[in-house]
N, C-alpha and C. Protein backbone atom coordinates (compact mmCIF):
# COMPACT_ATOMS: atom_id res chain seq x y z
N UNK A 1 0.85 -1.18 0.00
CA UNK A 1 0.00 0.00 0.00
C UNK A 1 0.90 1.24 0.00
N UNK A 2 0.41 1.86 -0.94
CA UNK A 2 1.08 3.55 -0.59
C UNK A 2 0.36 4.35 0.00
N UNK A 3 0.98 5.53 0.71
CA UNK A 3 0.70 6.35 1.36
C UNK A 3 1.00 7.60 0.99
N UNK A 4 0.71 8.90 1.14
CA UNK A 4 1.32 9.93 0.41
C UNK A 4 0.28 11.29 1.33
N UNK A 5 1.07 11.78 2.08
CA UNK A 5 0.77 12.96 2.82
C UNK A 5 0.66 14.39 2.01
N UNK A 6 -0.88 14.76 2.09
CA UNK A 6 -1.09 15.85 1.31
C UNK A 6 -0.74 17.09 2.34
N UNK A 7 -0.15 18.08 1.65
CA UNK A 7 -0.21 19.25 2.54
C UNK A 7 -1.62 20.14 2.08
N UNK A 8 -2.11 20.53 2.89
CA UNK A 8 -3.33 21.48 3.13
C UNK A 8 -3.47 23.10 3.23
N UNK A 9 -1.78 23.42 4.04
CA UNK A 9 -1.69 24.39 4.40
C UNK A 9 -2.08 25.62 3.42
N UNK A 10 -1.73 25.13 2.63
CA UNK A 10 -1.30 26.44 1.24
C UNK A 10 -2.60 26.16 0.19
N UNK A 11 -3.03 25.16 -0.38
CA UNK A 11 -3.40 24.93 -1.79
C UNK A 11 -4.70 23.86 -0.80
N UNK A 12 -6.12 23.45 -1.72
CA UNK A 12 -6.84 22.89 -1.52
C UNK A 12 -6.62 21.36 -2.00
N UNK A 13 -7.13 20.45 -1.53
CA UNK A 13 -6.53 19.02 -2.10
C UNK A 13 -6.68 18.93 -3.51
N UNK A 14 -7.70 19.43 -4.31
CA UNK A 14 -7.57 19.27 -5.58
C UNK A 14 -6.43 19.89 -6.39
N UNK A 15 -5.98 21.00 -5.75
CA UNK A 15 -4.30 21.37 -6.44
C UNK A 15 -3.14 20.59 -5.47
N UNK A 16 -3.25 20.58 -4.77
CA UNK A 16 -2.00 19.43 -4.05
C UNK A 16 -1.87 18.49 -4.96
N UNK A 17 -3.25 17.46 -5.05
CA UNK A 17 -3.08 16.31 -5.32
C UNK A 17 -2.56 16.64 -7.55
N UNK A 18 -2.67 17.52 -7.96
CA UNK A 18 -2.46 17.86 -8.79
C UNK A 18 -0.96 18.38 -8.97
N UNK A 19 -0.42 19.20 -7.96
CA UNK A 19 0.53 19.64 -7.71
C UNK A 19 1.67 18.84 -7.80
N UNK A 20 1.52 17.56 -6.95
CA UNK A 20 2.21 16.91 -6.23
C UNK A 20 2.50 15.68 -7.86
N UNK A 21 1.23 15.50 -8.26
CA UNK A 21 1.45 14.61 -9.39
C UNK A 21 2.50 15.08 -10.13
N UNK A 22 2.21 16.71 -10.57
CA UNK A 22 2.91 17.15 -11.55
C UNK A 22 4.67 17.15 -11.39
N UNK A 23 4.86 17.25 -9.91
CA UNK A 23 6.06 17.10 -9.23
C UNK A 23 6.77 16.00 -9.09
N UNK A 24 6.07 14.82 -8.98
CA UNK A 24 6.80 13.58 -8.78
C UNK A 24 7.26 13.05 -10.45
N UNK A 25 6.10 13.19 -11.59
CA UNK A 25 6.45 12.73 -13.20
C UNK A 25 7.72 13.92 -13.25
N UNK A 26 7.97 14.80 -13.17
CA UNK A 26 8.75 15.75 -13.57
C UNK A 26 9.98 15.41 -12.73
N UNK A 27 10.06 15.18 -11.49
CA UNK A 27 11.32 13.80 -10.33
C UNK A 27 11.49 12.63 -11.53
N UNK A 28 10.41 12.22 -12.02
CA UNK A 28 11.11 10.82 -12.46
C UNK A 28 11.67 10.86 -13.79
N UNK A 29 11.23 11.99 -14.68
CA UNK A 29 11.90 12.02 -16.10
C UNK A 29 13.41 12.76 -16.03
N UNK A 30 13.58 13.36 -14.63
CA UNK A 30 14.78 14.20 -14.61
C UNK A 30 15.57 13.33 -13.99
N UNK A 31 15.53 12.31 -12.99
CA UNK A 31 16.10 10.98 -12.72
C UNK A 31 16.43 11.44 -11.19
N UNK A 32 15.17 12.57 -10.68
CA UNK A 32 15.63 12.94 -9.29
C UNK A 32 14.65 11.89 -8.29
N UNK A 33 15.44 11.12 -7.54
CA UNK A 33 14.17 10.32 -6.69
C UNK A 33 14.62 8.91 -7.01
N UNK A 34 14.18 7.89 -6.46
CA UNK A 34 14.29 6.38 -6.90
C UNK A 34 13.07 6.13 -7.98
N UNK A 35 12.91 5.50 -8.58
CA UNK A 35 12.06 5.38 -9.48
C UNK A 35 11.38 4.34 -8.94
N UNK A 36 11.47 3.65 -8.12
CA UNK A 36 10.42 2.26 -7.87
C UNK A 36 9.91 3.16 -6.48
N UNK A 37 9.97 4.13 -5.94
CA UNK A 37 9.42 4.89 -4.92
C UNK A 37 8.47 6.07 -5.65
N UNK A 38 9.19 6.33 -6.59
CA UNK A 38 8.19 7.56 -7.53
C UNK A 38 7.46 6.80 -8.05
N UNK A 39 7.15 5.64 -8.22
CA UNK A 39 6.05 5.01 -9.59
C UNK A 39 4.82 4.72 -9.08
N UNK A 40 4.77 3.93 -8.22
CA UNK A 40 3.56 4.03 -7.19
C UNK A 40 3.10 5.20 -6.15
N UNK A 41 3.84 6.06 -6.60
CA UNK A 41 2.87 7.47 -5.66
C UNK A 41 2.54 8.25 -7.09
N UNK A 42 3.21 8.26 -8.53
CA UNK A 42 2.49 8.92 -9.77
C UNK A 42 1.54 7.91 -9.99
N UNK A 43 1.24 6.57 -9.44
CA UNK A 43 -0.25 6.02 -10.29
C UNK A 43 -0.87 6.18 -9.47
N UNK A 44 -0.77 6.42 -7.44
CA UNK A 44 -1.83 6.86 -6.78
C UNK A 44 -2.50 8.22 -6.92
N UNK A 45 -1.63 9.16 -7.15
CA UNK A 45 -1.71 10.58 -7.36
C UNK A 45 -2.91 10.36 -8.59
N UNK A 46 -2.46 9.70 -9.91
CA UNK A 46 -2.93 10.00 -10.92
C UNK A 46 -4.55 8.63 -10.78
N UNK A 47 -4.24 7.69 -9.80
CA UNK A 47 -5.98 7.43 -9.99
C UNK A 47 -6.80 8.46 -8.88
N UNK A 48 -6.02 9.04 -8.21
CA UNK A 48 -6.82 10.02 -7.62
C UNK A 48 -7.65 11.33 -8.41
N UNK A 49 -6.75 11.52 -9.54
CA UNK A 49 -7.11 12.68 -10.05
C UNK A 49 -7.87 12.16 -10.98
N UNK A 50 -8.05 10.83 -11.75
CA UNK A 50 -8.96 9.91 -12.29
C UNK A 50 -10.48 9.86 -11.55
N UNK A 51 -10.33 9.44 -10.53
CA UNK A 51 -11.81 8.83 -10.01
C UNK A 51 -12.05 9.15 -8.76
N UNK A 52 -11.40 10.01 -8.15
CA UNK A 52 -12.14 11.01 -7.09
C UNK A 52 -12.82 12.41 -8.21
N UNK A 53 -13.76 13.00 -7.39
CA UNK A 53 -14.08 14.60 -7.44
C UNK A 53 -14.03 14.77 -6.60
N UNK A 54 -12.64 15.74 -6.98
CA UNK A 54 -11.79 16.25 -5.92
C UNK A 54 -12.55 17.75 -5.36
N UNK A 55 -13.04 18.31 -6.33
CA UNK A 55 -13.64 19.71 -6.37
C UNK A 55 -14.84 19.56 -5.25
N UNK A 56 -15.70 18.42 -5.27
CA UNK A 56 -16.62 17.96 -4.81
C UNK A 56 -16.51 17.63 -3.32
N UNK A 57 -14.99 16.27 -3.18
CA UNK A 57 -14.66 16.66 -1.64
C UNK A 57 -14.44 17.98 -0.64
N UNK A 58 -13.35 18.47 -1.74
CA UNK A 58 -13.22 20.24 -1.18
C UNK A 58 -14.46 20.95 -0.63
N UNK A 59 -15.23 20.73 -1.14
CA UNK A 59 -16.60 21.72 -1.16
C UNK A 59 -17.26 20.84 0.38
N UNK A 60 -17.72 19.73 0.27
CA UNK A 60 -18.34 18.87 1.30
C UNK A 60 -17.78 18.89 2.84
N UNK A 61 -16.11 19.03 2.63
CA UNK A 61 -14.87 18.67 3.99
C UNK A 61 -14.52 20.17 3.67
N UNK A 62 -14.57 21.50 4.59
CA UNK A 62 -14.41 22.28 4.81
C UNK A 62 -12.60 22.19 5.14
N UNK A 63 -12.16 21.22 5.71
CA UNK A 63 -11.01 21.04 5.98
C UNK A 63 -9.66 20.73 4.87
N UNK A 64 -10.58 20.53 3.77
CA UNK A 64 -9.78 20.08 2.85
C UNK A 64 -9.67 21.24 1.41
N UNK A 65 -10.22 22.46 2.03
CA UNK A 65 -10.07 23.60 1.01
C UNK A 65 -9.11 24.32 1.46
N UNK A 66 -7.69 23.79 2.18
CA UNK A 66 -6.86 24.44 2.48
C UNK A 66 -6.92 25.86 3.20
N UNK A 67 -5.46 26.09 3.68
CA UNK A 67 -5.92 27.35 4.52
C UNK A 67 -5.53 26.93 6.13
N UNK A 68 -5.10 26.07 6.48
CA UNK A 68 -5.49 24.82 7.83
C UNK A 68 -4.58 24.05 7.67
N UNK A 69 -3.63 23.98 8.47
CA UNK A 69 -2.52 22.82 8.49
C UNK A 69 -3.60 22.08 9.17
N UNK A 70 -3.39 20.56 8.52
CA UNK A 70 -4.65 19.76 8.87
C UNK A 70 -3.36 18.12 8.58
N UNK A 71 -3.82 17.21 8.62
CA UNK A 71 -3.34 16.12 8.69
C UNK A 71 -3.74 15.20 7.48
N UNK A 72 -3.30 15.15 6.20
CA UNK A 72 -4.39 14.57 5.31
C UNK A 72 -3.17 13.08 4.42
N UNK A 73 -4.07 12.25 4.53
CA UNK A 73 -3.03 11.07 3.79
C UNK A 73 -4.00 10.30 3.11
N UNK A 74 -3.50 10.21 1.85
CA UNK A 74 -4.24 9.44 0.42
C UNK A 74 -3.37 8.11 0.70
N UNK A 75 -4.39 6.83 0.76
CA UNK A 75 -3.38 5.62 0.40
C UNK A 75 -4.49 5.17 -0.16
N UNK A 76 -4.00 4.13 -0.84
CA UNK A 76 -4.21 2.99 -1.89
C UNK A 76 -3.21 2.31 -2.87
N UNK A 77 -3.78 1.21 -3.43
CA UNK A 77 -2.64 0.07 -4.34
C UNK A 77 -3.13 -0.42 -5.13
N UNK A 78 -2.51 -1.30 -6.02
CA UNK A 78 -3.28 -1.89 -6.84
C UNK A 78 -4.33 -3.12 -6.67
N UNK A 79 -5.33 -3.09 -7.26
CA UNK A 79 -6.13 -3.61 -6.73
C UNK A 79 -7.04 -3.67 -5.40
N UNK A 80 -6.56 -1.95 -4.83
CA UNK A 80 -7.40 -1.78 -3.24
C UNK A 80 -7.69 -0.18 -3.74
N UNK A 81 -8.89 -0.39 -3.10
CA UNK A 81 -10.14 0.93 -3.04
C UNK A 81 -8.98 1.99 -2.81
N UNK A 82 -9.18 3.78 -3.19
CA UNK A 82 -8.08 4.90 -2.49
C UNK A 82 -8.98 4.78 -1.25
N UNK A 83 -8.20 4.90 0.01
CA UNK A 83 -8.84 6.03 1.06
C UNK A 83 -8.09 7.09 1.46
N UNK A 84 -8.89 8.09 2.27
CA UNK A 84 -8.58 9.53 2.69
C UNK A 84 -8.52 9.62 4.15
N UNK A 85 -7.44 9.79 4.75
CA UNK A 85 -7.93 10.09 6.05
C UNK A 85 -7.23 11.64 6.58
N UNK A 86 -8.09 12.35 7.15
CA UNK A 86 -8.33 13.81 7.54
C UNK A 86 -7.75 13.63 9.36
N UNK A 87 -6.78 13.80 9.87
CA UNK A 87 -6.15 13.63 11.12
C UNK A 87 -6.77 12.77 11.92
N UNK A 88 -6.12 11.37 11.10
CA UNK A 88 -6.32 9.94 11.62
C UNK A 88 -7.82 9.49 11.17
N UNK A 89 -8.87 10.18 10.77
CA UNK A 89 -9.84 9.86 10.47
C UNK A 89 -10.35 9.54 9.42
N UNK A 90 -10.89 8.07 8.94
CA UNK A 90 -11.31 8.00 7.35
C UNK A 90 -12.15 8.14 7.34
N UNK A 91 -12.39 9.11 5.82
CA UNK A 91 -13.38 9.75 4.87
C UNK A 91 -14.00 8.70 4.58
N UNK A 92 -15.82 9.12 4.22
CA UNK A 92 -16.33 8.10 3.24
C UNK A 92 -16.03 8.50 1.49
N UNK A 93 -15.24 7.85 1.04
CA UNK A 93 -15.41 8.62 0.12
C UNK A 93 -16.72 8.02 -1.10
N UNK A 94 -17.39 7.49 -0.47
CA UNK A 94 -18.91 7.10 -1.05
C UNK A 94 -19.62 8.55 -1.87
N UNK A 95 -19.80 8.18 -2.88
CA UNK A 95 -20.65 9.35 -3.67
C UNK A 95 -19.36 10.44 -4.40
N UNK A 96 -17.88 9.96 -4.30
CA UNK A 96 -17.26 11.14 -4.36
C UNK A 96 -16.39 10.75 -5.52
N UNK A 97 -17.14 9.37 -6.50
CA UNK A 97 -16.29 8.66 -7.65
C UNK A 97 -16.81 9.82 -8.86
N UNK A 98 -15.95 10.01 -10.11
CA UNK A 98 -16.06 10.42 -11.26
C UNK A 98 -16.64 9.62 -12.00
N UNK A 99 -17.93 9.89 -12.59
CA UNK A 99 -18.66 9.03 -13.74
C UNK A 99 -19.91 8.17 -13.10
């Protein structure tokens, strides 16, 4: 399972989790990072930005529109559901799939 700690402070999870994607592919084509540590946090990042609505959590979790050092960690793997948990606490993320 991966894990991958969003920061909150600054940006809302839908640009983190965007942010952070754009940051790790751009680590792995420049050859900064291990590559078997970058590969599974660019396909969690990127099924996050796939099949969450992210815009949608933001709006629902007041906590997650940034602004709030808050505690936020995306995990999932292959073949296991993403979850979200908001300082130690998991999200439902029921109702919050794309499509």
């Amino acid at each position: 399972m991966t894990q991958i700690e969003l920061d909150v402070s600054r940006h809302c999870i839908a640009s983190e989790v965007k942010r952070l994607h754009n940051r790790r592919i751009s680590d792995y084509f420049k050859g900064r990072g291990d590559k078997d540590f970058l590969e599974p946090e660019i396909a969690l990042l990127a099924r996050a930005l796939e099949e969450l609505d992210l815009p949608a959590l933001r709006g629902r979790h007041p906590r997650l529109a940034g602004g709030e050092a808050v505690a936020v960690v995306l995990s999932g793997g292959e073949g296991m559901p993403l979850a979200l948990t908001v300082e130690g606490e998991p999200l439902d993320l029921e109702g919050f799939g794309r499509g």
